[in-house]
N, C-alpha and C. Protein backbone atom coordinates (compact mmCIF):
# COMPACT_ATOMS: atom_id res chain seq x y z
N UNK A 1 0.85 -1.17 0.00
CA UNK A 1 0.00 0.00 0.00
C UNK A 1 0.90 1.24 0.00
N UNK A 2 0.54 2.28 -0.93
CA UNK A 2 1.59 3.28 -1.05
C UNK A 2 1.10 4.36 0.12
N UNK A 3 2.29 5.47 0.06
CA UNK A 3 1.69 6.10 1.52
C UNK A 3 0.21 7.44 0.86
N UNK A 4 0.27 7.51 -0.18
CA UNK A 4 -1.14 8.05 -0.50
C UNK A 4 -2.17 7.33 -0.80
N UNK A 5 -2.40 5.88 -0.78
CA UNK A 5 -3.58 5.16 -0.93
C UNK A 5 -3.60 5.34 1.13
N UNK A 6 -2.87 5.10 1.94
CA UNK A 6 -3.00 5.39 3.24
C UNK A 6 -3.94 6.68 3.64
N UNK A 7 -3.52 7.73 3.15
CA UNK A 7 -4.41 9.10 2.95
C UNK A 7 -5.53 8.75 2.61
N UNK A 8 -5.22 8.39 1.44
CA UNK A 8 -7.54 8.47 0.44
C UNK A 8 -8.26 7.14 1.36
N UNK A 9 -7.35 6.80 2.66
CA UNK A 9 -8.17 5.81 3.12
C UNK A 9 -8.39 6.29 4.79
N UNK A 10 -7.87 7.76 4.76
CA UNK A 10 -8.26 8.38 5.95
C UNK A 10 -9.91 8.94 6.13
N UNK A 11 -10.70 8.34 7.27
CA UNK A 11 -12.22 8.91 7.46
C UNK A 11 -12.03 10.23 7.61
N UNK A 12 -11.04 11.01 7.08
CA UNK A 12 -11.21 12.52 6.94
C UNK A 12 -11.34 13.27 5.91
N UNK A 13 -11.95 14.70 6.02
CA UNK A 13 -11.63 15.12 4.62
C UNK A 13 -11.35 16.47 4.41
N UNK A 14 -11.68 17.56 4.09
CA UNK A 14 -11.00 18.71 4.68
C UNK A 14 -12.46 19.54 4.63
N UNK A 15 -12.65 20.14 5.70
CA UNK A 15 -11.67 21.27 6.47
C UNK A 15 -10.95 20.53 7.40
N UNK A 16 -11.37 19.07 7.90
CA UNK A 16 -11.06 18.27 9.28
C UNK A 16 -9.64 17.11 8.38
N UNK A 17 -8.98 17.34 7.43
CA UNK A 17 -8.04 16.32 7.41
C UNK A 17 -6.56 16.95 7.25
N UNK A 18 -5.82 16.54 8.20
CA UNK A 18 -4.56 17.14 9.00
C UNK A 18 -3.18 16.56 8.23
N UNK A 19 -3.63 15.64 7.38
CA UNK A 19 -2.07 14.99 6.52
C UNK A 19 -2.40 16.10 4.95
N UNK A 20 -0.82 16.28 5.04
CA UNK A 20 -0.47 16.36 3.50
C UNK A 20 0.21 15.54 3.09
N UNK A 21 1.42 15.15 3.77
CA UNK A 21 2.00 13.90 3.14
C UNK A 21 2.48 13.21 3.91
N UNK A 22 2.61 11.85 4.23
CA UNK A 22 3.72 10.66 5.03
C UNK A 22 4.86 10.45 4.48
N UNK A 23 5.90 10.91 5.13
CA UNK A 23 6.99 10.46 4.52
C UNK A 23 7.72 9.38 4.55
N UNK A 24 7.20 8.45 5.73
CA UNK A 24 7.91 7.30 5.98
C UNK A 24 7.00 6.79 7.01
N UNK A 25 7.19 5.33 6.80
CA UNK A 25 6.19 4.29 7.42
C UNK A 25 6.61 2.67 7.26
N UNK A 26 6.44 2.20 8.28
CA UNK A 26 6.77 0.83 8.37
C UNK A 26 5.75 0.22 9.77
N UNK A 27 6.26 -0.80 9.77
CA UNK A 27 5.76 -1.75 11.01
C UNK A 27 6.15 -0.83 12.13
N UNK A 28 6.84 -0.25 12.39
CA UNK A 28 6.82 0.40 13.90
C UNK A 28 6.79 2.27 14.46
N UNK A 29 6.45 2.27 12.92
CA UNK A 29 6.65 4.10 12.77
C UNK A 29 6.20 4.44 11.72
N UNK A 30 5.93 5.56 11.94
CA UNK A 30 5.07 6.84 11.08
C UNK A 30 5.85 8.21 11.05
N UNK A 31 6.60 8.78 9.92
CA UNK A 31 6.83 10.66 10.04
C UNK A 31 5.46 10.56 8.69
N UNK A 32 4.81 12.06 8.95
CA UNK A 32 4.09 12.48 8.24
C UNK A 32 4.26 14.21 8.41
N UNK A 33 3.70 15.24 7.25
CA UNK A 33 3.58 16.19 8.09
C UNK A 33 2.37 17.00 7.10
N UNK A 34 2.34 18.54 8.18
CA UNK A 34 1.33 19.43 7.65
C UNK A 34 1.41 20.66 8.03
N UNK A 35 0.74 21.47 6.91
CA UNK A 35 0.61 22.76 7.19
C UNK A 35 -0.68 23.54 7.50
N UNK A 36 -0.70 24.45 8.19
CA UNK A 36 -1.88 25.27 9.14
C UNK A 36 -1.97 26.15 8.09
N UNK A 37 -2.88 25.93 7.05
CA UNK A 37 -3.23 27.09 6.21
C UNK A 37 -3.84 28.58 6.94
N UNK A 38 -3.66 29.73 7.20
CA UNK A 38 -4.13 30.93 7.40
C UNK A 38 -5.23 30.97 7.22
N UNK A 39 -6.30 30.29 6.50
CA UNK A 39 -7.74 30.58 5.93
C UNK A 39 -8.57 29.61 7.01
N UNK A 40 -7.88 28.37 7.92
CA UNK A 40 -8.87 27.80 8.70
C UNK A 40 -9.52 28.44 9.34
N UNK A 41 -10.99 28.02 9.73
CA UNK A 41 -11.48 28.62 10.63
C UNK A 41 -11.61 29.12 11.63
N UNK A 42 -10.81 27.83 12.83
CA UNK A 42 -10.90 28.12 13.91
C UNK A 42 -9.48 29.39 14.19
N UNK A 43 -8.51 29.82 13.35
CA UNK A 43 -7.69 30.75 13.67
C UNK A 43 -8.77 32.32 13.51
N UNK A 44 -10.02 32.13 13.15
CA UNK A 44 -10.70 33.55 13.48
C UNK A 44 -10.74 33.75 14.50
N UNK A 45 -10.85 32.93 15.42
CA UNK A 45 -12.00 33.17 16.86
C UNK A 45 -10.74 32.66 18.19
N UNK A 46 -9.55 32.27 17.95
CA UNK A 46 -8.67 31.23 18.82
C UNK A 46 -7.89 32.56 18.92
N UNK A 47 -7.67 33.16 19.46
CA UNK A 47 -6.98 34.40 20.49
C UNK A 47 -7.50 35.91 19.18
N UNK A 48 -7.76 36.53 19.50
CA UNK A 48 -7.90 37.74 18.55
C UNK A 48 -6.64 38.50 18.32
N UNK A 49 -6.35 38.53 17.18
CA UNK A 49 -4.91 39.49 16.34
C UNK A 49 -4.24 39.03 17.05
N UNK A 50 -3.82 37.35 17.48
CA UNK A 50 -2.84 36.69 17.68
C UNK A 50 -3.42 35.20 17.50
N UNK A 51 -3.55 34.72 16.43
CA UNK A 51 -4.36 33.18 16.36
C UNK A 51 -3.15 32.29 16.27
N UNK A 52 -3.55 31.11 17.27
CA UNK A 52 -2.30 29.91 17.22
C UNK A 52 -3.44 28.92 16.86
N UNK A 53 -2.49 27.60 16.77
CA UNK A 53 -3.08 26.46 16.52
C UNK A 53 -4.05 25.78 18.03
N UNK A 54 -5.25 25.65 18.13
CA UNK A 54 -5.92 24.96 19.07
C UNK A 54 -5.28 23.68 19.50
N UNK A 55 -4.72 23.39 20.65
CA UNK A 55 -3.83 22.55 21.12
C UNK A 55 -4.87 21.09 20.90
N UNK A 56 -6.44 20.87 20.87
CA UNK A 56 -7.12 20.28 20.09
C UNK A 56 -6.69 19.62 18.80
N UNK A 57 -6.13 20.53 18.05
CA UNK A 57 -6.23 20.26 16.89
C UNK A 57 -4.97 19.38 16.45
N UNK A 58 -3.49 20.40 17.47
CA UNK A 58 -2.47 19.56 17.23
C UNK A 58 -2.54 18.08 18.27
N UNK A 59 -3.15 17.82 18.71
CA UNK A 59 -4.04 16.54 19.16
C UNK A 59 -4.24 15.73 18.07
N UNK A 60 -5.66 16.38 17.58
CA UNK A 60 -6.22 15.49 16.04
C UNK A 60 -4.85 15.65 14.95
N UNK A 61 -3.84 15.99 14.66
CA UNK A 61 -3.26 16.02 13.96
C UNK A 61 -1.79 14.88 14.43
N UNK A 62 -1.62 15.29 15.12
CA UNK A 62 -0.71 14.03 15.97
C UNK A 62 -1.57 12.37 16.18
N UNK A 63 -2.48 12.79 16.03
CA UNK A 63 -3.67 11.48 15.93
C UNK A 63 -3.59 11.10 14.65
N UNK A 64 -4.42 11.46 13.55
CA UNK A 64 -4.16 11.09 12.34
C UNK A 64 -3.02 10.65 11.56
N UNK A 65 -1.82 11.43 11.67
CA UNK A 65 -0.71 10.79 11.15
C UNK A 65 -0.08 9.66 12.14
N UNK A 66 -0.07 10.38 13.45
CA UNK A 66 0.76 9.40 14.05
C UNK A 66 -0.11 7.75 15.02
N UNK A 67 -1.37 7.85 14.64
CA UNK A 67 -1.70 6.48 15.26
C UNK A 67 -2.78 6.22 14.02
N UNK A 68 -3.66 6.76 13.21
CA UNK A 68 -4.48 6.60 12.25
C UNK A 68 -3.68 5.93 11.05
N UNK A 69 -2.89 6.51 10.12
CA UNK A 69 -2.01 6.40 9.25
C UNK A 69 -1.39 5.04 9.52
N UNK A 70 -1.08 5.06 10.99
CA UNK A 70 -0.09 3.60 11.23
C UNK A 70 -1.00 2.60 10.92
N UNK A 71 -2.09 2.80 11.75
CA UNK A 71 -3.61 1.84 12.28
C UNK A 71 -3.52 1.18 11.03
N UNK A 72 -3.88 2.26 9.56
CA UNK A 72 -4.03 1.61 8.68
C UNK A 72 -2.88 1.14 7.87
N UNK A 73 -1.78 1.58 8.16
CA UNK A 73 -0.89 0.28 7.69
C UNK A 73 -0.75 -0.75 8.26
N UNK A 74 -0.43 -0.83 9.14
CA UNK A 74 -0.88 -2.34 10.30
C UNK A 74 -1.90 -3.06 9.59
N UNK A 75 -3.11 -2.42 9.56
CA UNK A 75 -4.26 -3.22 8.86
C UNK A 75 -4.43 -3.67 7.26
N UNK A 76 -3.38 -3.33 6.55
CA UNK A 76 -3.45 -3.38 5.42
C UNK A 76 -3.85 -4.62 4.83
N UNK A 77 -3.66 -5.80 5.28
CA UNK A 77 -4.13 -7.12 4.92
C UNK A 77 -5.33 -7.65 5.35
N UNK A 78 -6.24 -6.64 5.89
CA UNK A 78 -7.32 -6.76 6.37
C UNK A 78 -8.40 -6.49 5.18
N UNK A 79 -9.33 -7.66 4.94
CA UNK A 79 -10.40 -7.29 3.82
C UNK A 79 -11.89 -6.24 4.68
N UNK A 80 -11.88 -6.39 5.76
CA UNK A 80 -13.13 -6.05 6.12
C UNK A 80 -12.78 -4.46 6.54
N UNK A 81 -13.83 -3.53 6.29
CA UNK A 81 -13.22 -2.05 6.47
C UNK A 81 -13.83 -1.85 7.96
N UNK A 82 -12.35 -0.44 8.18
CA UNK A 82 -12.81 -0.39 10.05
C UNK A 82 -11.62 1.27 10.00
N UNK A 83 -12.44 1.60 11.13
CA UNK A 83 -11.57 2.77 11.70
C UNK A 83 -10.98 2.68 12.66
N UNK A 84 -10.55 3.89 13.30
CA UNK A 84 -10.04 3.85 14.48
C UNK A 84 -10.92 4.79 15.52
N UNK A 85 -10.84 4.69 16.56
CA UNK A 85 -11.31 5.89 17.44
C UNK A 85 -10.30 6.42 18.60
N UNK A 86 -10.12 7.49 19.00
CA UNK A 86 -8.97 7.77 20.23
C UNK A 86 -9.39 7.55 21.16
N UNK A 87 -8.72 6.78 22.16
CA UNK A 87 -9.58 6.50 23.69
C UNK A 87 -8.42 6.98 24.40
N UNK A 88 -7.25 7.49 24.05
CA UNK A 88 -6.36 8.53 25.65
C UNK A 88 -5.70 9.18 24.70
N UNK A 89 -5.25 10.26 25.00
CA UNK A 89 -4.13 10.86 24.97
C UNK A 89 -3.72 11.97 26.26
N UNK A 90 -2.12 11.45 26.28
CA UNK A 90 -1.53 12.45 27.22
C UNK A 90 -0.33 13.33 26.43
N UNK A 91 -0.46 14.80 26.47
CA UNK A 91 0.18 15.11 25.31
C UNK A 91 0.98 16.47 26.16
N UNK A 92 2.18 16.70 26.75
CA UNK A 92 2.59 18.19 26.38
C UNK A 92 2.84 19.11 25.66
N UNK A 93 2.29 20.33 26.32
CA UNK A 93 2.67 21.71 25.30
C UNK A 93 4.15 22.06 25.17
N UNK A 94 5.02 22.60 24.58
CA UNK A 94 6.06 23.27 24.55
C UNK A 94 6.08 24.47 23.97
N UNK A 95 5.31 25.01 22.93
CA UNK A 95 5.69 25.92 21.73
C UNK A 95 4.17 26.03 21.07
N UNK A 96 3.52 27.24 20.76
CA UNK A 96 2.50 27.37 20.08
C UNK A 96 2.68 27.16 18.11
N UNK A 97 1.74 26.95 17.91
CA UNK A 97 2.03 26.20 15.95
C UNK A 97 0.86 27.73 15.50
N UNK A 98 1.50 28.33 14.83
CA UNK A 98 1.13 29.97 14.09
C UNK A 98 0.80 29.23 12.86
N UNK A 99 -0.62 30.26 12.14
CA UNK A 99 -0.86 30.18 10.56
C UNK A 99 -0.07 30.02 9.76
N UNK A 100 -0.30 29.15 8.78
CA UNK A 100 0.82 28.90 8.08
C UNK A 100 1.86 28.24 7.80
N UNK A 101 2.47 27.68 9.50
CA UNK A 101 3.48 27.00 9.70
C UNK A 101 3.36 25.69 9.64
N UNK A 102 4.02 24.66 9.28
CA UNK A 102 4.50 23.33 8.87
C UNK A 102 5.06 22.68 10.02
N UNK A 103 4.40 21.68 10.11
CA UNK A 103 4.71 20.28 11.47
C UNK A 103 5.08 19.14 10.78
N UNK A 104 5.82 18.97 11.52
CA UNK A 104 5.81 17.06 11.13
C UNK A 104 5.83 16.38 12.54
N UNK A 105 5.33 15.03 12.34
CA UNK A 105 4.87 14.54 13.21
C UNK A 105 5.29 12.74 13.24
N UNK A 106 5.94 12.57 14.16
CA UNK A 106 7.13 11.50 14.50
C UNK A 106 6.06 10.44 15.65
N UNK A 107 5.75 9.49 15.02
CA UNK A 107 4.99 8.83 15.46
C UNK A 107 5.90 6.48 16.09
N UNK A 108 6.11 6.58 17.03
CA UNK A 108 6.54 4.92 17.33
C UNK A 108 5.59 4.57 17.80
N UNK A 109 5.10 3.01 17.40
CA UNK A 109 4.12 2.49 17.93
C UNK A 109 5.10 1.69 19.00
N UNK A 110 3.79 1.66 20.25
CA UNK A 110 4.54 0.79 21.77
C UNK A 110 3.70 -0.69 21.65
N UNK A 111 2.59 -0.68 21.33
CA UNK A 111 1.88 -1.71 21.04
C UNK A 111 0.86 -1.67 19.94
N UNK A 112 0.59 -2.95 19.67
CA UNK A 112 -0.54 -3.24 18.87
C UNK A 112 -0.93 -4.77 18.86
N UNK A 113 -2.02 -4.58 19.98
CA UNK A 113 -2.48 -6.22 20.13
C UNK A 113 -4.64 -5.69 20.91
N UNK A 114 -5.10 -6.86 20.06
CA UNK A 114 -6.51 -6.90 20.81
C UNK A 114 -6.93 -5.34 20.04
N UNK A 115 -6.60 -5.17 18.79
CA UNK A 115 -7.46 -3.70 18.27
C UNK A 115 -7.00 -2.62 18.92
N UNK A 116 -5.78 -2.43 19.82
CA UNK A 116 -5.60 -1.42 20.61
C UNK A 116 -4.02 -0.70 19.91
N UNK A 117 -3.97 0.45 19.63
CA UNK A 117 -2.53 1.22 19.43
C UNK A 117 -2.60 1.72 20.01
N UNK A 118 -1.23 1.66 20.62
CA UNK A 118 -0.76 2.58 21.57
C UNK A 118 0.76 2.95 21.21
N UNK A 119 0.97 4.36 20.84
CA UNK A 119 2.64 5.00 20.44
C UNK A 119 2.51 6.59 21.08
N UNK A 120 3.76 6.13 20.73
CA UNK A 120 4.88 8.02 21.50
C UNK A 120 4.72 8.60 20.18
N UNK A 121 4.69 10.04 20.39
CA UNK A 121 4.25 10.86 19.36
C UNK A 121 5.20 12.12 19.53
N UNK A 122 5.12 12.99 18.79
CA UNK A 122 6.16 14.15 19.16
C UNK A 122 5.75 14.54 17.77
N UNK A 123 5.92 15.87 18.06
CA UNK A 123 5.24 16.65 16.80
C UNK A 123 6.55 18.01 17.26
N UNK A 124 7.34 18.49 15.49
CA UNK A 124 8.50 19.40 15.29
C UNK A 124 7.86 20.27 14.54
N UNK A 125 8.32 22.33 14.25
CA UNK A 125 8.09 22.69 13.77
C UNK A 125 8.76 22.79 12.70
N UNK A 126 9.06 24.07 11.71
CA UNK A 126 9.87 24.02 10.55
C UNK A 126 11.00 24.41 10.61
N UNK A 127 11.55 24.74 12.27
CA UNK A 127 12.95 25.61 12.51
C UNK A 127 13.44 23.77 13.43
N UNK A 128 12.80 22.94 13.24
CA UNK A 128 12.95 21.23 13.78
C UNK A 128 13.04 21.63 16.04
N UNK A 129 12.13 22.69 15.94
CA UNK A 129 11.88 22.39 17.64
C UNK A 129 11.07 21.79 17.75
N UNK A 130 10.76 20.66 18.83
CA UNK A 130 9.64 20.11 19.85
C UNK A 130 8.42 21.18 20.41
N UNK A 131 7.55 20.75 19.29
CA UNK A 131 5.96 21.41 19.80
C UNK A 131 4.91 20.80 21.13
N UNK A 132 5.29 19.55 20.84
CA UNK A 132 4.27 18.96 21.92
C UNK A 132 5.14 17.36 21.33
N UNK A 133 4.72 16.56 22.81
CA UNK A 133 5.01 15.06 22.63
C UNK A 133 4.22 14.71 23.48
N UNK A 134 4.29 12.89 23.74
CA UNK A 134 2.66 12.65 24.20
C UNK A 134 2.78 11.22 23.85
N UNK A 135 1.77 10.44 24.39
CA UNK A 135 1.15 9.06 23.89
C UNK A 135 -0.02 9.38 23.29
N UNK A 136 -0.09 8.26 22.99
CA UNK A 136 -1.99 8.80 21.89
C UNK A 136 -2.58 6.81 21.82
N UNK A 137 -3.18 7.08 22.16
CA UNK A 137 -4.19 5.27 21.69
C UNK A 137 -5.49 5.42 21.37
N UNK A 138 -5.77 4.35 20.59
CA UNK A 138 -6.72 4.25 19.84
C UNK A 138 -7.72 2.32 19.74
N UNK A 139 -8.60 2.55 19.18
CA UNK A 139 -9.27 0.93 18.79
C UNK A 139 -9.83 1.44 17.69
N UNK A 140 -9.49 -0.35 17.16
CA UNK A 140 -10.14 0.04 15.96
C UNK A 140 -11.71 -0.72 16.28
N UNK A 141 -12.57 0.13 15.14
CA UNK A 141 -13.87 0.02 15.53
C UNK A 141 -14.58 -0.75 14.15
């Protein structure tokens, strides 16, 4: 499975889908990354004449590439279709993510047994500092 049939097989789509591209993927890891276009919505209303990224969002975005993306490579030999859903994440802040700016997002899986992922996550900006890191798990449904 190439890493853009992985994408067109994400339950997202945009305004809500957080990959532009994966750059690398295997059995135990995921880099993917993305950019915060200026035109999203929620940067109208998320601090006035200073909009950052909703720490939410770099959540769902550290989700999607880094446990979704995997989910479905893991599952790739699977005929029957299924998602994932998030059931924890523990994630620190370090650094706010501004309009515009470009993440990538460094994803190791710690497990995968019984429908459950569970990986370390860490999400870099475009100058390569630590934005936030974290666990993230999921089932697939």
């Amino acid at each position: 499975m190439s890493n853009q049939e992985i994408i067109l097989k994400l339950p997202y789509s945009k305004p809500f889908l957080f990959v532009d591209k994966i750059i690398n993927i295997n059995e135990n890891e995921v880099e993917g990354c993305y950019t915060f276009s200026e035109d999203l919505d929620f940067y109208k209303g998320h601090f006035k004449h200073n909009p950052i990224t909703p720490g939410v969002i770099l959540i769902e975005t550290m989700a999607q590439i880094g446990l979704v993306c995997l989910g479905i490579y893991l599952m790739k030999d699977e005929s029957k279709s299924f998602n994932f859903a998030l059931t924890s994440s523990e994630i620190e802040f370090l650094k706010p993510v501004f309009p515009n700016e470009k993440v990538t997002v460094f994803s190791e899986k710690v497990y995968f047994r019984f429908g459950k992922l569970k990986c370390k996550v860490k999400m870099l900006n475009a100058k390569n500092e630590e934005v936030c890191y974290g666990t993230i798990s999921g089932m697939v449904i």
